[in-house]
Each structure stands twice: as structure tokens, then as C-alpha cells.
Protein backbone atom coordinates (compact mmCIF):
# COMPACT_ATOMS: atom_id res chain seq x y z
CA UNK A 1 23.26 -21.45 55.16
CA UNK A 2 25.06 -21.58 58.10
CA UNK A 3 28.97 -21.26 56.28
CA UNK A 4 27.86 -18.48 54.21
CA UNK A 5 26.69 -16.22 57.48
CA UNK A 6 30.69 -17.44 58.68
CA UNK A 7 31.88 -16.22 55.58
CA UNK A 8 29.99 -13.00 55.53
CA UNK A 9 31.03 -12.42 58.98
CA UNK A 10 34.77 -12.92 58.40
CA UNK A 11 34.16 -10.82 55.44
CA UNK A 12 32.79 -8.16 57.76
CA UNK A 13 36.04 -8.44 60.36
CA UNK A 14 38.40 -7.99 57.62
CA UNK A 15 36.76 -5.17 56.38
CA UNK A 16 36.48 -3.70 59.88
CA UNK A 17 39.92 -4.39 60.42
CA UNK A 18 41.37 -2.66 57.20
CA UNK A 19 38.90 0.43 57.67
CA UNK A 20 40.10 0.86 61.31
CA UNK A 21 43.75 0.55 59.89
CA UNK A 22 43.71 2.79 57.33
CA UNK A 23 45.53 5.76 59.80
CA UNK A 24 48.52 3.67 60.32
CA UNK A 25 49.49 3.18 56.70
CA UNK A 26 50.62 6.32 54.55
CA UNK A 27 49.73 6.39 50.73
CA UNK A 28 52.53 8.19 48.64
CA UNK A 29 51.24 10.37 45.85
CA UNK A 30 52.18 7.49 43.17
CA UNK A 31 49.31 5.33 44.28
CA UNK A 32 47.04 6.40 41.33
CA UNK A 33 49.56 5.56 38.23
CA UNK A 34 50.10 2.16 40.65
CA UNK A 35 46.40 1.30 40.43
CA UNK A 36 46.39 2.43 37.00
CA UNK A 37 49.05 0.46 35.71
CA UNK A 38 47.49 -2.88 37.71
CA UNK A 39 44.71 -2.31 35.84
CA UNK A 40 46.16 -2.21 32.54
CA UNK A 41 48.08 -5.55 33.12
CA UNK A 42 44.80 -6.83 33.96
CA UNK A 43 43.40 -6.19 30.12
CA UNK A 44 39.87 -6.22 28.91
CA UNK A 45 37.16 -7.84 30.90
CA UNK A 46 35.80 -10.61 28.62
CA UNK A 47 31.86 -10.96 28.64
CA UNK A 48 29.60 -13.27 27.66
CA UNK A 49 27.73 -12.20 24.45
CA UNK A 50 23.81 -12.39 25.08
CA UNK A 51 21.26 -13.88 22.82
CA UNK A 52 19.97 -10.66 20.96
CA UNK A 53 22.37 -8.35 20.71
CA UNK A 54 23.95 -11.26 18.31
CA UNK A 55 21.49 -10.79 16.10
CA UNK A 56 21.18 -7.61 15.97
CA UNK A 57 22.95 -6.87 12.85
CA UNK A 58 21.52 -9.61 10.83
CA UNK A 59 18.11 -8.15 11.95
CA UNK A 60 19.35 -4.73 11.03
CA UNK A 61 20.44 -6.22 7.20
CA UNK A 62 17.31 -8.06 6.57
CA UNK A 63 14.83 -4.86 7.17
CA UNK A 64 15.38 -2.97 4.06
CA UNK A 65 14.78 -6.70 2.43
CA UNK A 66 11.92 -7.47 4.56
CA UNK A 67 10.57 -3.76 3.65
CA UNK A 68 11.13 -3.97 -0.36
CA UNK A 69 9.83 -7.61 -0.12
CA UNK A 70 6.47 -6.56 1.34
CA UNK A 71 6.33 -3.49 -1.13
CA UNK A 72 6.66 -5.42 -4.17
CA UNK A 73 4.14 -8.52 -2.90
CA UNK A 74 1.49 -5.54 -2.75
CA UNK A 75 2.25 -4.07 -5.99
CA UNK A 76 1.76 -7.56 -7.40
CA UNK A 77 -1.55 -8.25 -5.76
CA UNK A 78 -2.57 -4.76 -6.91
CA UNK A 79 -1.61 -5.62 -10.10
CA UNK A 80 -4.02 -8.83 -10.40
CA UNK A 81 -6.87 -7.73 -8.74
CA UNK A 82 -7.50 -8.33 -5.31
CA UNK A 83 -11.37 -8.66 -6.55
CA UNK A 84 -10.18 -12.14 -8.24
CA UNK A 85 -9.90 -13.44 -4.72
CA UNK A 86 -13.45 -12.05 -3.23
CA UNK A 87 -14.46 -13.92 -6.39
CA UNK A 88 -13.06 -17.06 -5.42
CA UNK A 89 -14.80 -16.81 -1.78
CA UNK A 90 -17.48 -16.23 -3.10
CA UNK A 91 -17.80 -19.43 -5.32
CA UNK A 92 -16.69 -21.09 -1.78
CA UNK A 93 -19.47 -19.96 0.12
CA UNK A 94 -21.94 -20.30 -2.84
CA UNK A 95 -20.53 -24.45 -3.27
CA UNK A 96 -21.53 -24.60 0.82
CA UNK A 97 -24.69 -23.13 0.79
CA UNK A 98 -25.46 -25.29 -2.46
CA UNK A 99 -24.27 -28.86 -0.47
CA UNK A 100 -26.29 -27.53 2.96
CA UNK A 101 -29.39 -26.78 0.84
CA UNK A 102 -28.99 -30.38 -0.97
CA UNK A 103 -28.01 -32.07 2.29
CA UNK A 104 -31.58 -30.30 3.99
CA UNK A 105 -34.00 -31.21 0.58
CA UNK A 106 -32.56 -34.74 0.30
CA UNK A 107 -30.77 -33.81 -2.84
């Protein structure tokens, strides 16, 4: 903790220092196309790619799939009767009740 509040403070002198100096030294009128030209050597700033946006476009390609995918699975239970599958409850609940009545009679 301690060499980080001696950094910070030698951080603070020089900045001090370069504010309090800035009278003495004389900027021509070329400075901008200087700093401009620094910059460009520089090139792009690389970053680090994050976890989302990488997926982004696969997530953006699979919609439309996902979409026609989920249209067509209700056309096709439509198409064979959700009823069938009430039906098939039914006969569920109807076995239960059957083995719980048999289990309570002795059966």
C-alpha cells in the first residue's frame, strides 16, 4: 500500500512540475499533424474480444431456424391432434386411481 501512495505522489510532482512548466516551452503551429502522425505509427488498438458479442452472429443465423423450427413442430402437433395426448393422460390417471383403489380394497 505504502509504494503505490509513493508512486501516486511522484506521479502527482511530475504532473505539477510539467503543468507549472508549460509557459516556458513554446508549441509551433505543427504540433497537431505531429500528434497526428504519432498516432498513426501507433496503429489500431487491439482488444480483447468478449464472450457474447462472439456469438452474436451465430445467434443472429440460428433465429430464423429456431423460428421456422417451432412453426412447423406446431403445425405437426395440430395436425395429429393434440386431444390424442389428453387421451393418453387420461388413461394415466385412470391406471393410478385403478392401483390406489386396489391397493385400499386389498385387491
Amino acid at each position: 500500500m505504502k509504494s503505490s501512495r509513493n508512486e501516486l505522489g511522484r506521479l502527482t510532482n511530475i504532473l505539477r512540475q510539467a503543468y507549472l512548466g508549460k509557459e516556458r516551452f513554446e508549441v509551433g503551429d505543427q504540433w497537431q499533424s505531429g500528434v497526428m502522425a504519432a498516432i498513426r505509427q501507433m496503429g489500431p488498438v487491439e482488444s480483447t474480444p468478449r464472450f457474447l458479442p462472439t456469438f452474436e452472429h451465430l445467434v443472429w443465423r440460428l433465429a430464423p431456424v429456431t423460428s421456422l423450427l417451432t412453426l412447423g413442430l406446431a403445425a405437426v402437433s395440430v395436425a395429429i391432434d393434440v386431444l390424442f395426448q389428453r387421451d393418453l393422460f387420461q388413461l394415466f390417471v385412470s391406471v393410478l386411481e385403478d392401483s390406489a383403489l386396489a391397493h385400499l380394497f386389498g385387491g
